[in-house]
Protein backbone atom coordinates (compact mmCIF):
# COMPACT_ATOMS: atom_id res chain seq x y z
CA UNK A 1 46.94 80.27 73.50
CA UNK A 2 48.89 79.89 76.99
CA UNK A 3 45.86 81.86 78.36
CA UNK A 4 43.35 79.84 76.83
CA UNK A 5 45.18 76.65 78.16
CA UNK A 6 45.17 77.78 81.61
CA UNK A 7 41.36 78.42 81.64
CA UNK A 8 40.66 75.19 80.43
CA UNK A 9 42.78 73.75 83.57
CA UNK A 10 40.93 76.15 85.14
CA UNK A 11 37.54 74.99 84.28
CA UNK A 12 38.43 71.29 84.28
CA UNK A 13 40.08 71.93 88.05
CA UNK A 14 37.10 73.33 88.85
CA UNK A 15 34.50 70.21 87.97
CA UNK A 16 37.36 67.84 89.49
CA UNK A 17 36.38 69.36 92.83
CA UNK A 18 32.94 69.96 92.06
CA UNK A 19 32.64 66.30 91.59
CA UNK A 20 34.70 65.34 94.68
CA UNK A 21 32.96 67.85 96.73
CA UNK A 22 29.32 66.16 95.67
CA UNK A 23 30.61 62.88 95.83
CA UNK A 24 32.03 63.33 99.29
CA UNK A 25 28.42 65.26 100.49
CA UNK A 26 26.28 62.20 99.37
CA UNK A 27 28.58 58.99 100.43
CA UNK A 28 29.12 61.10 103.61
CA UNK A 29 25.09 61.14 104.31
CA UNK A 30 24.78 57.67 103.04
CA UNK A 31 27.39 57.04 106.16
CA UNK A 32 25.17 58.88 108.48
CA UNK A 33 21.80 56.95 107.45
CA UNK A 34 23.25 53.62 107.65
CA UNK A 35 24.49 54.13 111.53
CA UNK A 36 20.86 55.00 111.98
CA UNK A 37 20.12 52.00 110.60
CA UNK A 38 17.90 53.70 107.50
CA UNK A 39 19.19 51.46 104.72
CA UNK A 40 17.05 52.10 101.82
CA UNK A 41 17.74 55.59 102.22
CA UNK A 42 21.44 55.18 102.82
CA UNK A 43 21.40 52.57 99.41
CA UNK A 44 20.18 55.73 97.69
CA UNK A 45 22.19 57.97 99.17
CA UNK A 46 25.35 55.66 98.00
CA UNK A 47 23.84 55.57 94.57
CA UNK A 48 23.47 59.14 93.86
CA UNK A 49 27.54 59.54 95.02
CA UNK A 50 28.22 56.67 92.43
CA UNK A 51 26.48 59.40 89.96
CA UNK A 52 29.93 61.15 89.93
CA UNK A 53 32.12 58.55 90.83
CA UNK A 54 30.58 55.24 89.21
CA UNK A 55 33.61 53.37 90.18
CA UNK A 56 34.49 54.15 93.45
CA UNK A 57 34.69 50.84 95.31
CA UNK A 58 34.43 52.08 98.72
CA UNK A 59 31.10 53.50 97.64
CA UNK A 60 30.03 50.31 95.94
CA UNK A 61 31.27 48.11 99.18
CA UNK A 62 28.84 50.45 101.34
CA UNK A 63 25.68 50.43 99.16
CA UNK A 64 26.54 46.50 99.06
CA UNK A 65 26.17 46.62 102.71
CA UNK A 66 22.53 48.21 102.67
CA UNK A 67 21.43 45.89 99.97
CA UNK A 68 22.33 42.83 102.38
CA UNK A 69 20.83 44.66 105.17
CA UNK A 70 17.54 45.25 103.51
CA UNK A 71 17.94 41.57 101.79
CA UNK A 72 18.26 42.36 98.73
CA UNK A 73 20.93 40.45 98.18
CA UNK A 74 22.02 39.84 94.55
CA UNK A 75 21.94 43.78 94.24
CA UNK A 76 24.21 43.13 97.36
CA UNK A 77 26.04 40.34 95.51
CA UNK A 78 26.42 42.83 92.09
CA UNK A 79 28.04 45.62 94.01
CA UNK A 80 30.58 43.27 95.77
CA UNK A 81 32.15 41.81 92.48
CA UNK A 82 31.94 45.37 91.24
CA UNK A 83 34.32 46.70 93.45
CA UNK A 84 36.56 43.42 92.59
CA UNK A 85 36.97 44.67 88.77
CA UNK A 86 39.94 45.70 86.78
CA UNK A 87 42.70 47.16 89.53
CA UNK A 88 40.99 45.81 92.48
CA UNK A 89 40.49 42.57 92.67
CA UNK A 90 42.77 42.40 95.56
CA UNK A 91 40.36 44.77 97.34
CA UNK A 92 40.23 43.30 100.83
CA UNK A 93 36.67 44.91 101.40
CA UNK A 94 35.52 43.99 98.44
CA UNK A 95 36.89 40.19 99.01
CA UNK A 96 35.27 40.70 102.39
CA UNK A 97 31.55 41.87 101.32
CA UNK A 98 31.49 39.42 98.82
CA UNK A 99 32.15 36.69 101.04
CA UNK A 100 29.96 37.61 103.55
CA UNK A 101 26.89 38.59 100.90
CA UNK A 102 27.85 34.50 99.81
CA UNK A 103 27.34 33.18 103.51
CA UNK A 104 24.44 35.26 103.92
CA UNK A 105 22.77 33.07 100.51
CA UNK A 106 23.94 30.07 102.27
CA UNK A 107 26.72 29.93 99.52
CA UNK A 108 29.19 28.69 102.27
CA UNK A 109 31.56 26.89 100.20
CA UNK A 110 32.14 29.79 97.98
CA UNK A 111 31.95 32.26 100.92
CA UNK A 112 35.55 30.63 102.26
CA UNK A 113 37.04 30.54 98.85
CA UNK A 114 37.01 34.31 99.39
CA UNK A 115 37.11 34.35 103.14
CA UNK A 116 40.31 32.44 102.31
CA UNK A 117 41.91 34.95 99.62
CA UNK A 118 41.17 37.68 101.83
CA UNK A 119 43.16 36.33 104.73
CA UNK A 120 45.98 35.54 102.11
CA UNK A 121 45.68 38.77 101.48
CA UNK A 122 45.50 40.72 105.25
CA UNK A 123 46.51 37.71 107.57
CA UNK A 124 46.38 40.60 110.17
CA UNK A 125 42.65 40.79 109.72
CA UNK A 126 40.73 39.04 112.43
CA UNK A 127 37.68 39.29 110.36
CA UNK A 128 38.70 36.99 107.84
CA UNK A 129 39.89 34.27 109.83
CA UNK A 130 36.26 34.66 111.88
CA UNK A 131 34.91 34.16 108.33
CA UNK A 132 37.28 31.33 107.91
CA UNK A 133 35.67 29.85 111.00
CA UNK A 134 32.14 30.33 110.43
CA UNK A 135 32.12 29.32 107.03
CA UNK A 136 34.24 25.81 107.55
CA UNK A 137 31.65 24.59 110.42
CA UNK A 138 28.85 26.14 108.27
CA UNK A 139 30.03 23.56 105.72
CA UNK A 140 30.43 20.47 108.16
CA UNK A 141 27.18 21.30 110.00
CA UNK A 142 25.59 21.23 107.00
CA UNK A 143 26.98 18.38 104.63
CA UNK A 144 30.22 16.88 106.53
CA UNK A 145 34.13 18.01 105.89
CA UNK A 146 34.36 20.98 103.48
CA UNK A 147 37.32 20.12 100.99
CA UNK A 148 40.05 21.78 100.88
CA UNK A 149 40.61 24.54 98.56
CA UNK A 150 43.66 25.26 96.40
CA UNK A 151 43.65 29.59 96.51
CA UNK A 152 45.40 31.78 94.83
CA UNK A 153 45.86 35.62 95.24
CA UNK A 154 45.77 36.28 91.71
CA UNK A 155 42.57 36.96 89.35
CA UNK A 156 38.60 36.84 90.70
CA UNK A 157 37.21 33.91 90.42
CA UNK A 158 33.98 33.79 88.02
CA UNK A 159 32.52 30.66 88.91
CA UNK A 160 29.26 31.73 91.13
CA UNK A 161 26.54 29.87 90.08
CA UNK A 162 22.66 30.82 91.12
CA UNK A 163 20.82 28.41 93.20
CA UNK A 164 17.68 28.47 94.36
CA UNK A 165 17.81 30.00 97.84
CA UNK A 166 16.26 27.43 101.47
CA UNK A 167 13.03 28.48 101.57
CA UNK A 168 13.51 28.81 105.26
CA UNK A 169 9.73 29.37 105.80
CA UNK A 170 8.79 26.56 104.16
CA UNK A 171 9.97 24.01 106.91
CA UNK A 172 8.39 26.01 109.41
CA UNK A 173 4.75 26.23 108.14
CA UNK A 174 5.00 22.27 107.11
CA UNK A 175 6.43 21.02 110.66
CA UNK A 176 3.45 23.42 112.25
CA UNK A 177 1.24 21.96 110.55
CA UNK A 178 2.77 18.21 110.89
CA UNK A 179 3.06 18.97 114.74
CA UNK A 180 -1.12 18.76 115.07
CA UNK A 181 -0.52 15.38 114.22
CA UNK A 182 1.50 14.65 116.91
CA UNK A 183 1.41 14.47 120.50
CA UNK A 184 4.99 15.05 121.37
CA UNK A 185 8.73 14.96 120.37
CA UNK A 186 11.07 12.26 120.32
CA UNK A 187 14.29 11.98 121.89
CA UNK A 188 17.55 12.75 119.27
CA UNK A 189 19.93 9.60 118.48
CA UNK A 190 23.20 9.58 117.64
CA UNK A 191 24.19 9.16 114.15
CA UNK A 192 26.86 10.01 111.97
CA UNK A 193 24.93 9.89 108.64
CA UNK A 194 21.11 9.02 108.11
CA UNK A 195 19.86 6.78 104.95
CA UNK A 196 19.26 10.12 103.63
CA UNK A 197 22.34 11.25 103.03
CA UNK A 198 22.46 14.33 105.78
CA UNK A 199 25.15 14.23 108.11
CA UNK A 200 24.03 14.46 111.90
CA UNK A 201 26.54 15.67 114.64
CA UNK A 202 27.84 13.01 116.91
CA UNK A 203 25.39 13.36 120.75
CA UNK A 204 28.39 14.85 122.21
CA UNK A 205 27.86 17.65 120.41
CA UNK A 206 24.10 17.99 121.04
CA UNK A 207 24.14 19.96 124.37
CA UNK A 208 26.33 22.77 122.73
CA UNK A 209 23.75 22.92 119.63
CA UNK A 210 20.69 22.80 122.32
CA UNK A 211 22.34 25.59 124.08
CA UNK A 212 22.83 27.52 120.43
CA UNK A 213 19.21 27.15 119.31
CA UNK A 214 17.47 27.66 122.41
CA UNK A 215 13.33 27.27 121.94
CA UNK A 216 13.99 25.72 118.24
CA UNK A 217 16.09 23.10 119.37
CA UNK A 218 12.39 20.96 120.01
CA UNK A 219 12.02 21.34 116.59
CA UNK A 220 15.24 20.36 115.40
CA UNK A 221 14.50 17.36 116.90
CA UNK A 222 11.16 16.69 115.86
CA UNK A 223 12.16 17.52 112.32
CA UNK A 224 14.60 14.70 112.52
CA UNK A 225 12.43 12.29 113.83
CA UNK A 226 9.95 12.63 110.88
CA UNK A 227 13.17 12.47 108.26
CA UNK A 228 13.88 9.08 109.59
CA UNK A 229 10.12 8.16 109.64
CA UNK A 230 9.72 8.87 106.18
CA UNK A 231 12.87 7.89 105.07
CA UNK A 232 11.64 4.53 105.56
CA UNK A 233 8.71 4.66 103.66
CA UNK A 234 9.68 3.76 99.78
CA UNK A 235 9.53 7.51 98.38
CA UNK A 236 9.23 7.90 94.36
CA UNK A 237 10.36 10.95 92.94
CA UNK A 238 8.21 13.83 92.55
CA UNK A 239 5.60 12.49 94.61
CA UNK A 240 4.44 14.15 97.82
CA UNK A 241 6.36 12.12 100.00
CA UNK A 242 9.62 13.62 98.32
CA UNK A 243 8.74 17.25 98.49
CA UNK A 244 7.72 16.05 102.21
CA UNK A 245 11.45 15.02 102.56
CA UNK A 246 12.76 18.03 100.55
CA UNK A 247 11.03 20.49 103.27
CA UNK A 248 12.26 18.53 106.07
CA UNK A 249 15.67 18.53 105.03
CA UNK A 250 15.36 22.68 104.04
CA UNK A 251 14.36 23.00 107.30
CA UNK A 252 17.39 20.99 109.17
CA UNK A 253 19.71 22.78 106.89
CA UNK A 254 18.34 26.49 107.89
CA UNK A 255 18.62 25.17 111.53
CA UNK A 256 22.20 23.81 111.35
CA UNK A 257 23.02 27.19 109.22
CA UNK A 258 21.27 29.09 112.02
CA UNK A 259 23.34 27.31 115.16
CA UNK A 260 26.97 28.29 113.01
CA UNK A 261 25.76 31.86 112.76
CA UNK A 262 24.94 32.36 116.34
CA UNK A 263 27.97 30.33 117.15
CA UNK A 264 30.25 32.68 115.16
CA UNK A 265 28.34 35.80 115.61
CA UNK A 266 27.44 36.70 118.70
CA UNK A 267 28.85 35.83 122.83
CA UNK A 268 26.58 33.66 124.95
CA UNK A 269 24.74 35.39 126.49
CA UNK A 270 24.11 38.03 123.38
CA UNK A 271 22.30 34.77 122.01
CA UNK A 272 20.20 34.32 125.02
CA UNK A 273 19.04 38.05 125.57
CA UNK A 274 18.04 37.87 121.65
CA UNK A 275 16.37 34.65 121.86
CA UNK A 276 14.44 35.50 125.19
CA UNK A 277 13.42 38.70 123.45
CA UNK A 278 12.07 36.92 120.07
CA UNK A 279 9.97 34.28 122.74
CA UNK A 280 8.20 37.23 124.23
CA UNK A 281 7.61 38.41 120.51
CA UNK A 282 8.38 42.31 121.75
CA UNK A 283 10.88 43.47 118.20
CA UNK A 284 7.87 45.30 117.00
CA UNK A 285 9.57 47.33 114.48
CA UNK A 286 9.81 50.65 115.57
CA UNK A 287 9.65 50.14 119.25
CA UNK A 288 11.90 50.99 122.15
CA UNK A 289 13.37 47.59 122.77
CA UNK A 290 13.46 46.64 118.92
CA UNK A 291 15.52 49.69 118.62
CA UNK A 292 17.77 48.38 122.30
CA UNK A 293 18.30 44.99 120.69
CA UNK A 294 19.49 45.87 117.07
CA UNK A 295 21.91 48.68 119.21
CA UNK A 296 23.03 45.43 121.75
CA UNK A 297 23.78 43.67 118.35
CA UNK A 298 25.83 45.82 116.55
CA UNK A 299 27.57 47.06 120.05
CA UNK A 300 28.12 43.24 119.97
CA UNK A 301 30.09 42.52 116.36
CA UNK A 302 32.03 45.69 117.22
CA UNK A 303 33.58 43.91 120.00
CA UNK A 304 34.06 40.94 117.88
CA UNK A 305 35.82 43.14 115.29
CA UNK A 306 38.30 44.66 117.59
CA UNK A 307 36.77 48.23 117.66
CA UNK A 308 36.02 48.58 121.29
CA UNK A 309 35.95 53.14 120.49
CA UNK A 310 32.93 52.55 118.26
CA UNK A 311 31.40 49.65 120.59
CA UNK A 312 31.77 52.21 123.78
CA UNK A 313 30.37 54.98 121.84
CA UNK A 314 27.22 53.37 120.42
CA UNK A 315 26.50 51.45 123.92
CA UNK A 316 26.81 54.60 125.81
CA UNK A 317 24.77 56.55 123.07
CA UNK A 318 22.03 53.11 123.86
CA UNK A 319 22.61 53.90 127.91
CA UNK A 320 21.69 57.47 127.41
CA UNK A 321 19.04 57.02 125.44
CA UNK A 322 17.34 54.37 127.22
CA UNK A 323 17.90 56.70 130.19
CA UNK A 324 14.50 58.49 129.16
CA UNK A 325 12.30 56.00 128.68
CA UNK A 326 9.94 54.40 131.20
CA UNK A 327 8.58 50.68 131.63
CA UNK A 328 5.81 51.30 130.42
CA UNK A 329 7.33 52.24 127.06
CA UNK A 330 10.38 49.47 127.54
CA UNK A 331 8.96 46.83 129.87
CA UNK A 332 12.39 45.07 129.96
CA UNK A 333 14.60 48.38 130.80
CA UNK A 334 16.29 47.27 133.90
CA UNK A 335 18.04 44.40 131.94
CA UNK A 336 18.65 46.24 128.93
CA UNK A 337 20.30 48.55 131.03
CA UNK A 338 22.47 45.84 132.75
CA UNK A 339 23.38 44.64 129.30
CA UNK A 340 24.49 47.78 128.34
CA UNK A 341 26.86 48.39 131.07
CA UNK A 342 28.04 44.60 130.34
CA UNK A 343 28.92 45.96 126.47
CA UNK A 344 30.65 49.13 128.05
CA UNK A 345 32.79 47.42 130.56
CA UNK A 346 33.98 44.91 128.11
CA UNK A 347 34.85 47.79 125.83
CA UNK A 348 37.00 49.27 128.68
CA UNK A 349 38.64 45.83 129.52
CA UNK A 350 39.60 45.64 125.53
CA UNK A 351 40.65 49.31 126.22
CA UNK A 352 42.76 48.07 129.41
CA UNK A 353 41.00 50.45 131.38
CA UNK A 354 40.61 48.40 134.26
CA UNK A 355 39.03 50.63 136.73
CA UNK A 356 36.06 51.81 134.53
CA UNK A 357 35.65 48.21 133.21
CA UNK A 358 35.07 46.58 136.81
CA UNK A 359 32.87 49.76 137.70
CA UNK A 360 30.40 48.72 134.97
CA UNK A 361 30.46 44.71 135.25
CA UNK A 362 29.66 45.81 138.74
CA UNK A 363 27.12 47.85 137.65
CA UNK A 364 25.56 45.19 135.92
CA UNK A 365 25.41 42.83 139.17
CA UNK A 366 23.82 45.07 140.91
CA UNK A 367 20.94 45.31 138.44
CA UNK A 368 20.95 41.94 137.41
CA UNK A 369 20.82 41.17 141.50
CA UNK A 370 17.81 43.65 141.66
CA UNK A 371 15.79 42.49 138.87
CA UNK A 372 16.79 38.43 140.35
CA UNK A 373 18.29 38.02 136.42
CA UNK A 374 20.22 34.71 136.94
CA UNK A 375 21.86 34.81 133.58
CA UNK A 376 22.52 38.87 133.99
CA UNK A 377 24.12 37.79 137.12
CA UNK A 378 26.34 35.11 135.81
CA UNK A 379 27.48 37.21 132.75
CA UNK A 380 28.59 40.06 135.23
CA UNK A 381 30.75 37.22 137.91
CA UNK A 382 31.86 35.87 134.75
CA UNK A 383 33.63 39.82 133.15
CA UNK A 384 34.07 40.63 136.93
CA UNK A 385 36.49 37.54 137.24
CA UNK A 386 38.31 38.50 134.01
CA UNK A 387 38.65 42.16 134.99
CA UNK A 388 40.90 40.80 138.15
CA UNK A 389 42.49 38.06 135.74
CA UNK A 390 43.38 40.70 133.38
CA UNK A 391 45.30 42.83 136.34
CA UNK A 392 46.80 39.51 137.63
CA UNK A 393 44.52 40.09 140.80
CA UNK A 394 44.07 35.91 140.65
CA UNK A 395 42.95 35.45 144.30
CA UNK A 396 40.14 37.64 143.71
CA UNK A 397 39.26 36.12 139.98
CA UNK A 398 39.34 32.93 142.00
CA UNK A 399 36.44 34.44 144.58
CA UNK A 400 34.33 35.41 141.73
CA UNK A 401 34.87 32.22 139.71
CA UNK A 402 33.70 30.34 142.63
CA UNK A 403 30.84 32.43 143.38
CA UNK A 404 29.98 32.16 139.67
CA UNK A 405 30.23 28.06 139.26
CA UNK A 406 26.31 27.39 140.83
CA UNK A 407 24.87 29.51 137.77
CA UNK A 408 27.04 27.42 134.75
CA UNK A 409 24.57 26.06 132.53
CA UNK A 410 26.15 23.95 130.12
CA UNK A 411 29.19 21.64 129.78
CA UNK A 412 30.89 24.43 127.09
CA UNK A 413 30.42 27.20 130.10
CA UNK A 414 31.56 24.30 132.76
CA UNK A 415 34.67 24.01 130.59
CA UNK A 416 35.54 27.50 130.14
CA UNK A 417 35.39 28.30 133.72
CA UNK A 418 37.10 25.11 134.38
CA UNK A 419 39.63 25.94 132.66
CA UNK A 420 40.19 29.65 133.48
CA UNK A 421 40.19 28.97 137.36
CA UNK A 422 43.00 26.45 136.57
CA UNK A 423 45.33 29.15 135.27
CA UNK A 424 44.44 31.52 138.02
CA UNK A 425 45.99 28.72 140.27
CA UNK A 426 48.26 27.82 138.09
CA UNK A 427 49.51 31.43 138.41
CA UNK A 428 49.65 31.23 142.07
CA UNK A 429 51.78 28.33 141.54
CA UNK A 430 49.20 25.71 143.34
CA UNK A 431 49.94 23.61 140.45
CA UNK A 432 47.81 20.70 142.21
CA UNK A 433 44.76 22.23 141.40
CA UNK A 434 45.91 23.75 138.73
CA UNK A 435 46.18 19.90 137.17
CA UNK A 436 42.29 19.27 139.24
CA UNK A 437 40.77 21.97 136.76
CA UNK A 438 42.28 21.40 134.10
CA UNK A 439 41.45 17.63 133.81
CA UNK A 440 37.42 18.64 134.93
CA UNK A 441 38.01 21.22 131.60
CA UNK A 442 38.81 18.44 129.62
CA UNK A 443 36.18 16.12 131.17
CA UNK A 444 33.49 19.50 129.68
CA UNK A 445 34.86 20.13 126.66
CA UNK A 446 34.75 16.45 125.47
CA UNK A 447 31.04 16.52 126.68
CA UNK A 448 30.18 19.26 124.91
CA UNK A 449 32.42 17.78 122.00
CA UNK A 450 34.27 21.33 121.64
CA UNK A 451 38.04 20.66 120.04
CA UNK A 452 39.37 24.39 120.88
CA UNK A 453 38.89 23.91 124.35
CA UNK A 454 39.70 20.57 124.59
CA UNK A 455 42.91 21.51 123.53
CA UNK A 456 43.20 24.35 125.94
CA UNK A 457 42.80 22.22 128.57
CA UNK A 458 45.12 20.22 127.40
CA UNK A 459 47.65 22.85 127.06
CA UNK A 460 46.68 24.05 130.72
CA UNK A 461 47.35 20.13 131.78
CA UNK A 462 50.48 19.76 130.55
CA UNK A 463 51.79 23.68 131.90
CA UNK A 464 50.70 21.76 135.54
CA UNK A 465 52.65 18.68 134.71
CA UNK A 466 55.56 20.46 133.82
CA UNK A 467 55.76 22.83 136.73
CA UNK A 468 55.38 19.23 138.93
CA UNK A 469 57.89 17.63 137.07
CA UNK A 470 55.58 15.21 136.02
CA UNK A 471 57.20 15.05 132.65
CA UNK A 472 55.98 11.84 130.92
CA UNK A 473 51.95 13.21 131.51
CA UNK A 474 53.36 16.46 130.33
CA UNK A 475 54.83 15.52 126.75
CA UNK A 476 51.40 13.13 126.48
CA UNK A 477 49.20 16.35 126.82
CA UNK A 478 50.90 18.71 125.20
CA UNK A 479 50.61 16.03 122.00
CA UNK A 480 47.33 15.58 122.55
CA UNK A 481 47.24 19.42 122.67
CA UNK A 482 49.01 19.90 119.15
CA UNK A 483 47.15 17.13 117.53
CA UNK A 484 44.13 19.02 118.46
CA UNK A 485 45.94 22.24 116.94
CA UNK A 486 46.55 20.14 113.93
CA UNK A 487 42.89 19.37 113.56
CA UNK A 488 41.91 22.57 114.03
CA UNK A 489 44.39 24.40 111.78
CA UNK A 490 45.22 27.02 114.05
CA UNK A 491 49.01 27.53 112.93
CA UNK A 492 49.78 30.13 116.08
CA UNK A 493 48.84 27.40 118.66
CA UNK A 494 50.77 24.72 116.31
CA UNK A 495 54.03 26.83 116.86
CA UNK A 496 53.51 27.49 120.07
CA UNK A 497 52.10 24.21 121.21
CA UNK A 498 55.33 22.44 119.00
CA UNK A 499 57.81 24.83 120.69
CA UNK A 500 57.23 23.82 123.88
CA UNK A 501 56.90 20.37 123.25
CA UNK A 502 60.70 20.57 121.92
CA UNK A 503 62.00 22.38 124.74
CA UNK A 504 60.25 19.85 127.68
CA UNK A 505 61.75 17.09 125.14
CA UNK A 506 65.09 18.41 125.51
CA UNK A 507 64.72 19.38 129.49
CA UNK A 508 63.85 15.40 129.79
CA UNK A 509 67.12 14.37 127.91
CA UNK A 510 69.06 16.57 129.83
CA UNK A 511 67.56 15.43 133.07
CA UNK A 512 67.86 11.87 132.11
């Protein structure tokens, strides 16, 4: 009997590992065809594993991933509350997909419910609070302040409702059509809420969105101007007029959706390489530079996820490959080549490795300077200045900056380097023009209507005070500084921000 007993643990030992050993083969190759960005084959891959472990959430998470990638997203949507069930609904990559498989709908109130529980969850996550980000000005771009949500960590929620997904397209092929009928496109007014009942962004804010949507800022614009035409014409229900409105207002929405997701997503000048690229309609599928771009991209939200190994091994993979190709095959090489070396030296300056980081930004200057890429030259000044920063070389940040300042487009740009060359000199304890650049930061950010850095600025105004025992402007900036903070939610820079405010509070009392 003791025999027998020990076979059977011998036999069910056995198809324990046989099961672990197929499940690990096929979730392992699923792995390996989504890096190479074969997702239909990876979602099958991923389902074949679930064959022997139907449950495994990790698994489910992954094939979740394809789905969205392929947009097939309430397969997508299915696999992401799956791996929430029973034991795991405190799953933080299940919370994750889910959310982001909700954003992706344009489901952006639900997507922070869970972008919220998830940082509840794994505050130490930057990913959520990115989510967090995205999601909130998703919401206010789209229909004003979100409202604020009451979470808790325990249970899954089960409200998700279906709605009919923007018809993105359907904007487009009406305002093409529309546009034959007119000549040319009117100037945007500020508003803060049309008879319509859309919320428009104040005009401060429309250089920053102009310099978001590029080309399809014209027709974010033009789009507006024929709501507000037909908004005055009496419109009955269900006539044509209406749908007329409905597709104008589909396509705003998409657009406003489409500004937060490049805001959230991707660097500056990520944005402009990718927009440049979809002008000169060259992302034929299959293609060298389709193949550059989509690497550039995911080199990119590596970076924005912290994981500067996997960034510097994909872009110098990209480098290497690119490497063999010609211009006839990649008409564009040279600056996807100077991108590249952008990605990689940013990689090494999250890495601290200063030396290799300031031998690529170089790299890319001296391409960019070949190929007379003005925005390929400004990106590389721009990392070149924050390589020296970083090594509290200031003098020579300060040579680059200025070198830089002729190629800012933009007052968001004008107040970032604004406001960086006023902590180099506030550094070098020239506190005078530390104050200079931190009050033309200010004068940027409020032009480009940008609350994070007006607040930085206001932070980097009140350090120059301080050190010039100007104390009265000080304690005035640094609470303009943490009402900002307030506004913005950003606890860290409220505890900072209300830390030093009680210790200049107390240095005035005692001085007094």
């Amino acid at each position: 009997m003791a025999m027998m007993m020990m076979m059977y643990d011998e036999i069910d030992s056995s198809d324990d590992a046989s099961i672990r050993g197929n499940f690990q083969g096929y979730f392992a190759e699923g792995e390996s065809l989504y890096q190479h960005r074969d997702y239909e084959k990876a979602a099958q891959s991923y389902t074949t594993a679930l064959e022997f472990k139907p449950l495994d959430r990790e698994c489910l998470v992954a094939r979740s991933k394809c789905w969205l990638q392929i947009g097939e997203v309430e397969k997508a949507l299915s696999d992401a509350e799956e791996s929430l069930c029973g034991e795991n609904k405190t799953y933080h990559k299940g919370l994750y997909q889910k959310a982001e498989v909700l954003y992706s709908m344009g489901e952006f109130e639900l997507a922070l419910v869970f972008y919220h529980r998830g940082h509840k969850l794994r505050p130490e996550l930057s990913e959520f609070r990115l989510g967090i980000q995205k999601a909130q000005e998703a919401i206010t771009n789209a229909c004003g302040c979100p409202q604020k949500l009451k979470l808790t960590k325990d249970g899954d929620l089960s409200f998700y409702k279906q709605h009919k997904n923007d018809n993105a397209r359907s904007f487009a092929v009406y305002a093409s059509a529309m546009r034959s009928h007119h000549n040319s496109r009117a100037n945007t007014t500020s508003r803060h809420r049309s008879t319509t009942g859309r919320d428009v962004k104040p005009a401060e804010n429309q250089k920053t969105v102009e310099t978001l949507l590029g080309e399809m800022y014209g027709d974010k614009l033009f789009l507006e101007k024929l709501l507000s035409e037909t908004s005055k014409v009496s419109i009955v229900k269900g006539d044509y007029d209406g749908k007329i409105q409905e597709a104008i207002k589909d396509g705003l929405r998409y657009l406003d959706s489409r500004t937060e997701f490049w805001r959230q997503q991707k660097p500056i000048y990520a944005r402009r390489f990718e927009r440049q690229d979809q002008r000169r309609q060259f992302t034929v599928p299959g293609s060298h530079q389709c193949y550059a771009i989509t690497e550039i991209e995911r080199i990119d939200q590596a970076l924005e996820m912290h994981q500067p190994s996997e960034a510097l091994k994909r872009a110098r993979a990209c480098l290497k490959t690119a490497g063999s190709w010609t211009l006839s095959q990649c008409p564009r090489l040279p600056e996807i080549r100077a991108n590249l070396h952008s990605l990689i030296g940013n990689a090494y300056l999250e890495m601290d490795n200063f030396k290799l980081a300031l031998f690529h930004h170089r790299r890319d200057r001296e391409i960019s300077s070949q190929i007379c890429c003005e925005e390929g030259l400004s990106r590389s000044l721009d990392n070149i200045g924050r390589v020296f920063a970083r090594c509290g070389q200031f003098e020579q940040a300060i040579t680059v900056w200025e070198e830089k300042k002729p190629l800012v487009k933009g007052s968001l740009e004008q107040a970032w380097i604004s406001h960086e060359l006023g902590r180099c000199y506030l550094e070098l304890k020239d506190f005078d023009s530390a104050k200079t650049y931190g009050e033309k930061a200010l004068l940027s950010a409020r032009e480009a209507g940008d609350n994070v850095w007006c607040m930085n600025a206001w932070v980097l105004l009140a350090q120059s005070h301080v050190r010039l025992q100007d104390y009265g402007p000080a304690v005035e900036a640094f609470e303009e500084a943490l009402r900002l903070a307030k506004l913005l939610e950003d606890c860290p820079a409220i505890q900072a921000i209300s830390c030093a405010v009680d210790q200049l509070n107390k240095s005035v009392k005692q001085c007094s």
